[in-house]
Protein backbone atom coordinates (compact mmCIF):
# COMPACT_ATOMS: atom_id res chain seq x y z
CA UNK A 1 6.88 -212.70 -169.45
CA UNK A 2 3.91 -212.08 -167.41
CA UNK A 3 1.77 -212.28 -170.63
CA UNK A 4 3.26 -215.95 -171.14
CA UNK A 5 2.42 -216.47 -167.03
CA UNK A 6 -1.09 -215.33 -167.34
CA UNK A 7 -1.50 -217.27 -170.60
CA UNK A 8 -0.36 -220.39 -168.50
CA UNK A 9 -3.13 -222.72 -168.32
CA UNK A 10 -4.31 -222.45 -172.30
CA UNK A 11 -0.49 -222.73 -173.14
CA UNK A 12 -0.85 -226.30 -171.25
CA UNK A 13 -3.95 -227.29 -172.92
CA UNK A 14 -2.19 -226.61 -176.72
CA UNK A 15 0.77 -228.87 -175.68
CA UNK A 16 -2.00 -231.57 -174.42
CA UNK A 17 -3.60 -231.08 -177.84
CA UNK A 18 -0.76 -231.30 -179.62
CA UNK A 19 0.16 -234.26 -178.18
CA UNK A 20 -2.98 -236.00 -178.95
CA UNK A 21 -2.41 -234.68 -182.69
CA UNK A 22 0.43 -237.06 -182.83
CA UNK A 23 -0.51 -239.61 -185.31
CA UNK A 24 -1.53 -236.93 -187.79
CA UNK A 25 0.31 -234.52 -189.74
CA UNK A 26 3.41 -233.21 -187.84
CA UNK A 27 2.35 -229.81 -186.18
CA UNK A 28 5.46 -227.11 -187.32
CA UNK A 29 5.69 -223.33 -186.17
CA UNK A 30 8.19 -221.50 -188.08
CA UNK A 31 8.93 -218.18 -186.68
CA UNK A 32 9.45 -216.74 -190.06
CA UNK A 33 7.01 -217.34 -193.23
CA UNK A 34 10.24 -217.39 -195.22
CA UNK A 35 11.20 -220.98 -193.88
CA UNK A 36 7.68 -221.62 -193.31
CA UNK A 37 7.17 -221.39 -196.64
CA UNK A 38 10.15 -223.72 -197.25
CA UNK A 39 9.23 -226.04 -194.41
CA UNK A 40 5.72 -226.53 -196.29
CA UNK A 41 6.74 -227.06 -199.48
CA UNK A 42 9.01 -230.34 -198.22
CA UNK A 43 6.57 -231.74 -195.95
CA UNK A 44 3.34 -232.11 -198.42
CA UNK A 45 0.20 -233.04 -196.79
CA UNK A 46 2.21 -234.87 -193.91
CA UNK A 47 3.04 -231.64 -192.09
CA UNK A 48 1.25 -228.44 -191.16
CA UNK A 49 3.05 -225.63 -190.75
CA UNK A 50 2.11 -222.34 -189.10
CA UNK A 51 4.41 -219.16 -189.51
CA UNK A 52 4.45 -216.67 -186.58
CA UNK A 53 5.90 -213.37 -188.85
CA UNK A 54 3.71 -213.16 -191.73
CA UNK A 55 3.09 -209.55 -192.16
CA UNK A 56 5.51 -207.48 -194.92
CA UNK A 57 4.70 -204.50 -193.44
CA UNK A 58 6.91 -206.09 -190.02
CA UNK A 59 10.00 -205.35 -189.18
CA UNK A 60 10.87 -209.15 -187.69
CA UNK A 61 13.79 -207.37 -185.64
CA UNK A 62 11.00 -205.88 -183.78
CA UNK A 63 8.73 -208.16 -183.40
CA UNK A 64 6.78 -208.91 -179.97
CA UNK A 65 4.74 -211.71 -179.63
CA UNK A 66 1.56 -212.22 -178.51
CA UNK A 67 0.10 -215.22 -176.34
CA UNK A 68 -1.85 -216.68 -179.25
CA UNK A 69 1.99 -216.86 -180.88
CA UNK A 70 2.93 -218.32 -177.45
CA UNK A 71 0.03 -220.95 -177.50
CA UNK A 72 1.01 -221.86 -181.22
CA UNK A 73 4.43 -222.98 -180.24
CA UNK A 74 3.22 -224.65 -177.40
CA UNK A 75 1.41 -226.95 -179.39
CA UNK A 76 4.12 -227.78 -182.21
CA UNK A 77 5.81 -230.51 -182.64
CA UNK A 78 8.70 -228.90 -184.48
CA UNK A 79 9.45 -225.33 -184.55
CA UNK A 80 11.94 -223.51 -186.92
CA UNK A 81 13.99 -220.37 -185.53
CA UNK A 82 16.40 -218.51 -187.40
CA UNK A 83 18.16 -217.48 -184.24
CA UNK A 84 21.39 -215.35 -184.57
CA UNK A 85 19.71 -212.77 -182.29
CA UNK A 86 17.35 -212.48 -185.41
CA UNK A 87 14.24 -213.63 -183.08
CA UNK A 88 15.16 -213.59 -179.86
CA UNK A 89 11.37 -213.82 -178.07
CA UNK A 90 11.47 -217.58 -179.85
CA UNK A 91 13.41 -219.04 -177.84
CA UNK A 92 11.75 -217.61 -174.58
CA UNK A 93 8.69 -219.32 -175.64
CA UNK A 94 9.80 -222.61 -176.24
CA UNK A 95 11.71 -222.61 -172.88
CA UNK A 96 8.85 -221.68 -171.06
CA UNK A 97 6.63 -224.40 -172.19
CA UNK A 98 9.22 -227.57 -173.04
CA UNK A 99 7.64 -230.65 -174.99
CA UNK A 100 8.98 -234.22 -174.91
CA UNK A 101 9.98 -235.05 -178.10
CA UNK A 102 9.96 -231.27 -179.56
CA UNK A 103 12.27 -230.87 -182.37
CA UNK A 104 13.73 -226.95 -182.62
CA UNK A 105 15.73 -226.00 -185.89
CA UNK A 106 17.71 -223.34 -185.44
CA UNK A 107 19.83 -221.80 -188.54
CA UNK A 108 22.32 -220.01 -186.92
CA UNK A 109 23.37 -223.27 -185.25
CA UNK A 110 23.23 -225.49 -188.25
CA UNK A 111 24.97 -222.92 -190.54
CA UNK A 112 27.26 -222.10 -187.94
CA UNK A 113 26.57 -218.06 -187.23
CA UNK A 114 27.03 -216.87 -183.56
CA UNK A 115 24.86 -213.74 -182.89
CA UNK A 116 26.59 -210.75 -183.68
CA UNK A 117 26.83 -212.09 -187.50
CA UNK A 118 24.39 -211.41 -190.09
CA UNK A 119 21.37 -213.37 -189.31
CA UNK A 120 19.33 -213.35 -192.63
CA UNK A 121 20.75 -216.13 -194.00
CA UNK A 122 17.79 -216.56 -196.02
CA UNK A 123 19.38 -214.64 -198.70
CA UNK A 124 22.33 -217.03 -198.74
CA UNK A 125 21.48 -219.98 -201.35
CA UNK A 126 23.86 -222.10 -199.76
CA UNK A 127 22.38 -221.70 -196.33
CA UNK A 128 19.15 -222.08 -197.72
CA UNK A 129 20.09 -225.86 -199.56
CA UNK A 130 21.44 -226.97 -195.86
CA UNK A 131 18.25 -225.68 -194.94
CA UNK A 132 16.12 -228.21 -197.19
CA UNK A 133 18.27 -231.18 -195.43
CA UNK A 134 17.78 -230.51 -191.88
CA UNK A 135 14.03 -229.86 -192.52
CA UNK A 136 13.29 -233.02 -194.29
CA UNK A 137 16.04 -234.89 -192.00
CA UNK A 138 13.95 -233.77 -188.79
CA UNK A 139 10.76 -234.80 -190.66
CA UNK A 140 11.76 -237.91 -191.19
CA UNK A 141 12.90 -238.27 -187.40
CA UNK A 142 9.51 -237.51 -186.74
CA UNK A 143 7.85 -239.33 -188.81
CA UNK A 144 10.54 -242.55 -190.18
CA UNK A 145 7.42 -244.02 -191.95
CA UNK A 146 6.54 -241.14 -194.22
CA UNK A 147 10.96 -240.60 -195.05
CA UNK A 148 10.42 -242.00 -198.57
CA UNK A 149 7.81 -239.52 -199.16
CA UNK A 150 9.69 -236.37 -197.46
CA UNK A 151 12.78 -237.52 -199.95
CA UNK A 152 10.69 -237.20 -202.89
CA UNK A 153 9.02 -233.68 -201.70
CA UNK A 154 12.63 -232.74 -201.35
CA UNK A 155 13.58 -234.11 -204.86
CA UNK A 156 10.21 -232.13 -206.58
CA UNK A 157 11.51 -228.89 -204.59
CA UNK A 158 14.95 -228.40 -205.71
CA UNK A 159 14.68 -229.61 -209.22
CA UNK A 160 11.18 -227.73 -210.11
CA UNK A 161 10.23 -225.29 -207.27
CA UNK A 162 13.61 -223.78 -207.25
CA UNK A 163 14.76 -224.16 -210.52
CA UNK A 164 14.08 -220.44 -211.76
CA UNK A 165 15.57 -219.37 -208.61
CA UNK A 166 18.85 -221.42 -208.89
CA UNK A 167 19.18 -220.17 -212.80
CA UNK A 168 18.53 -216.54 -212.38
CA UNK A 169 21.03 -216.91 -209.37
CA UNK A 170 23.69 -218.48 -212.19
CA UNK A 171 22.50 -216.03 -215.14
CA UNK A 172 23.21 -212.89 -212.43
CA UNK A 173 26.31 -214.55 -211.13
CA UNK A 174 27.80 -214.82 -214.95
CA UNK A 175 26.51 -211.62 -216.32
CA UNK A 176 27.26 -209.52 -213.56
CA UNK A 177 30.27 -210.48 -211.36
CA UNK A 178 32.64 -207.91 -210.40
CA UNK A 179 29.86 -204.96 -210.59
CA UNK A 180 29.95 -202.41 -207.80
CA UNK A 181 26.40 -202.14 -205.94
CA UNK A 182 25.51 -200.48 -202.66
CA UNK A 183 22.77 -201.38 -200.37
CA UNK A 184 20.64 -200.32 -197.14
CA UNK A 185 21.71 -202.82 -194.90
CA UNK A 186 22.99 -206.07 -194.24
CA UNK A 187 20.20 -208.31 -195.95
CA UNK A 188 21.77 -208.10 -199.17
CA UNK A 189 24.71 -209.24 -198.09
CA UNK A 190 25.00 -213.03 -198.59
CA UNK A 191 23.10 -212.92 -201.90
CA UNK A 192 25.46 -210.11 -203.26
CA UNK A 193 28.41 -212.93 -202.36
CA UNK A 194 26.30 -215.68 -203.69
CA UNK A 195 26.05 -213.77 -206.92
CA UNK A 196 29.40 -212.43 -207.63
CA UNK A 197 28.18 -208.46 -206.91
CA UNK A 198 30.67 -205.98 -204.96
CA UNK A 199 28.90 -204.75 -202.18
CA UNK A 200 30.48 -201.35 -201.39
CA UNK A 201 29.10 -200.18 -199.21
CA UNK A 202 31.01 -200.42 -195.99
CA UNK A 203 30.24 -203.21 -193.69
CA UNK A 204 29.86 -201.01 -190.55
CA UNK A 205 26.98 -199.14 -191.82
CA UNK A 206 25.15 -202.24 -193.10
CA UNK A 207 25.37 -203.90 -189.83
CA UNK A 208 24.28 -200.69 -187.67
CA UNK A 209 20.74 -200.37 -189.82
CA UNK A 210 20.17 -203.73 -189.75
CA UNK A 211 20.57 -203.53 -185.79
CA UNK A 212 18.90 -200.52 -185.26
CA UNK A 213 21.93 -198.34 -184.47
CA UNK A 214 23.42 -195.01 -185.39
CA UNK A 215 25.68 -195.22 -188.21
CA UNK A 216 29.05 -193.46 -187.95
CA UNK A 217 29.31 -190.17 -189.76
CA UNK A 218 32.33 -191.82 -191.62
CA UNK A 219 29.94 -194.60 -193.38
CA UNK A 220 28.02 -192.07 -194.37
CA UNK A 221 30.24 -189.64 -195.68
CA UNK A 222 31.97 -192.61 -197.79
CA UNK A 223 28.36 -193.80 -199.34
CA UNK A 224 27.75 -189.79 -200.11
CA UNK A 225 30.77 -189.94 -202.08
CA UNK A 226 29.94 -193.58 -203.80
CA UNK A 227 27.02 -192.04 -204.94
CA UNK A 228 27.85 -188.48 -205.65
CA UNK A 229 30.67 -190.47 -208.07
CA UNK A 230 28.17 -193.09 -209.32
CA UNK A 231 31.09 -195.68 -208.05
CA UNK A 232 27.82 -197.90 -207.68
CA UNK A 233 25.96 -198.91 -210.38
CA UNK A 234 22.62 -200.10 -208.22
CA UNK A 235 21.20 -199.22 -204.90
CA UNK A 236 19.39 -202.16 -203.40
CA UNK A 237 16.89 -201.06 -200.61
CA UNK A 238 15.26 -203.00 -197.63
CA UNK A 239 11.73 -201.55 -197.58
CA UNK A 240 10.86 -202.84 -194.79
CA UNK A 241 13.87 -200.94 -192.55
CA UNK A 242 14.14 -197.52 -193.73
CA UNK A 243 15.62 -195.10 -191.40
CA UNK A 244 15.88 -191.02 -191.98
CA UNK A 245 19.42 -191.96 -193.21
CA UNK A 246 18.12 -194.83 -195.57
CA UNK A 247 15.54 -192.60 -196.77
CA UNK A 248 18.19 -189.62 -197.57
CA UNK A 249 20.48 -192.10 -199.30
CA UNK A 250 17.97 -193.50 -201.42
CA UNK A 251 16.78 -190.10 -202.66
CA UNK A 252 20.12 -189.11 -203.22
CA UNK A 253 20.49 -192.46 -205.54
CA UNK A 254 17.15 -191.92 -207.27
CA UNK A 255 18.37 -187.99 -208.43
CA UNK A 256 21.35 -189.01 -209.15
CA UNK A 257 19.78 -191.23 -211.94
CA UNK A 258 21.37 -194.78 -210.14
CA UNK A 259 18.94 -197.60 -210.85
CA UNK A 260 17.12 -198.85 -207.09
CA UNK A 261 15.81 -202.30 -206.27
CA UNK A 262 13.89 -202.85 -203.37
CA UNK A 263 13.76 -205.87 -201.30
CA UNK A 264 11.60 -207.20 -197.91
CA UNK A 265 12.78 -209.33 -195.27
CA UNK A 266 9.97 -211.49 -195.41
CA UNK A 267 7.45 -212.87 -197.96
CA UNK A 268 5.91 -209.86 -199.90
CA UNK A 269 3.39 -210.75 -200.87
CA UNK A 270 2.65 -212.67 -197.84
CA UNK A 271 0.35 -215.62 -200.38
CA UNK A 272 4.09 -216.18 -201.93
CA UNK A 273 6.19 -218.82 -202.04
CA UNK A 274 9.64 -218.20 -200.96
CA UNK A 275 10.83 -219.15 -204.61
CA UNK A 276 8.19 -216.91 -205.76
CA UNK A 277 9.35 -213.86 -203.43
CA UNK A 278 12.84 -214.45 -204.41
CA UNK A 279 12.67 -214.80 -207.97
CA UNK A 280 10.71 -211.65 -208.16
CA UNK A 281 13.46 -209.82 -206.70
CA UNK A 282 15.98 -211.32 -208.44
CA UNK A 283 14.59 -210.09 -211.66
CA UNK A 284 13.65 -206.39 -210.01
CA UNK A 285 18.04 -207.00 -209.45
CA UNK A 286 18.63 -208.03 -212.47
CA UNK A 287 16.76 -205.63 -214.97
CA UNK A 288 18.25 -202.52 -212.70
CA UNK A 289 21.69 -204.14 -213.49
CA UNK A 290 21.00 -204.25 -217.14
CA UNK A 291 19.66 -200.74 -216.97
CA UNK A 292 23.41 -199.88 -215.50
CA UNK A 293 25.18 -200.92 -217.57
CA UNK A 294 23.94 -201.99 -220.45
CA UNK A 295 24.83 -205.99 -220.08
């Protein structure tokens, strides 16, 4: 806080400049360079958008920003949280330095997740498509002139930009329902749902990685014995969280010959598009399941 005090005055001039940037393209800050990514894609040469987390090397659940990320909100006309207790310095920023008109998007609110759930809803599909309305909605709030054009961006992205990610999605989803997988931590999650996987590995221990906490010797006991019986036929690890017992269990999978996919929480690498990221790792997902079991 006394970073965003000292930064005061500059923070000031970026919401003056902003301002003035009006009758251009609309000036968006995602936090994340997954929706940032998104947000670009839909808004075309009518919107820029800056992303705050870029880096695939971050751990966004760590994150602490700097006064050049305070300066960059200050001056957007629209900025895109994922909230959930996901980002929790993003709000801070925009409350310190309010802007008439400002637009804020958060996804926990429009998919209806309180914190305490699992924030990375990025990973759901369905989150994602109620994503791609509010985006080009708010785009069109602020800017009703350009809402024919945002409709057709909109149009272009679901039917060709995410086309190989919807039918690897469908392909997974019919191939592989039912099969037993275990992961790191909660990321997986919605897109082991969305795909028809059974995510074994208990709940508890998912959530306490993905929040930084001690799992309970009970979770880990229980994944010891899913993998010391090969009750799961894929291990799917976050590489960008990986604790001592993360490492341990992943070793453990690797020796004992079960096929590992790895996944980031954001954009990796950080030049991709989201579709881009994702499809990759759907088809890292998908070859390790056909190496299981033979489908």
């Amino acid at each position: 806080m006394r970073k965003l005090l000292l930064a005061l005055p500059m923070l000031l001039a970026a919401v003056a400049a902003g301002r003035a940037q009006a009758s251009g393209p609309i000036q968006v800050v995602a936090a994340e360079n997954f929706w940032g990514s998104i947000a670009t894609q839909l808004g075309g040469d009518r919107v820029h958008v800056t992303s705050v987390i870029t880096n695939p090397a971050t751990d966004p659940h760590d994150y602490e920003p700097s006064t050049v990320d305070a300066r960059t909100i200050a001056g957007a006309q629209m900025v895109i949280i994922n909230g959930i207790g996901y980002d929790p310095w993003a709000p801070k920023l925009i409350a310190a330095n309010p802007v008439h008109g400002r637009v804020v998007l958060t996804v926990g609110d429009l998919v209806g997740i309180k914190p305490g759930g699992n924030p990375h809803r990025w990973y759901s599909p369905t989150n994602v498509q109620q994503m791609i309305g509010a985006i080009v909605a708010d785009y069109t709030k602020l800017d009703p002139k350009d809402a024919a054009y945002f409709r057709t961006q909109r149009t272009r992205f679901e039917t060709k930009g995410l086309a190989q990610y919807k039918q690897l999605i469908a392909t997974i989803r019919r191939k592989y329902h039912g099969v037993a997988v275990g992961a790191s931590e909660s990321i997986f999650a919605p897109l082991a749902q969305a795909l028809g996987l059974n995510l074994i590995t208990p709940y508890s221990f998912l959530k306490a990685i993905s929040e930084g906490a001690e799992p309970t010797a009970a979770d880990k006991t229980t994944i010891d014995r899913q993998i010391a019986k090969k009750q799961i036929k894929v291990w799917v690890f976050n590489s960008q969280n990986s604790t001592p017992d993360v490492a341990r269990i992943t070793d453990a999978a690797r020796k004992q010959g079960i096929p590992i996919t790895t996944i980031t929480e954001t954009l990796a690498p950080a030049s991709a598009t989201f579709e881009q990221w994702q499809s990759a790792q759907l088809k890292a997902l998908a070859a390790a399941l056909h190496k299981a079991t033979g489908r």
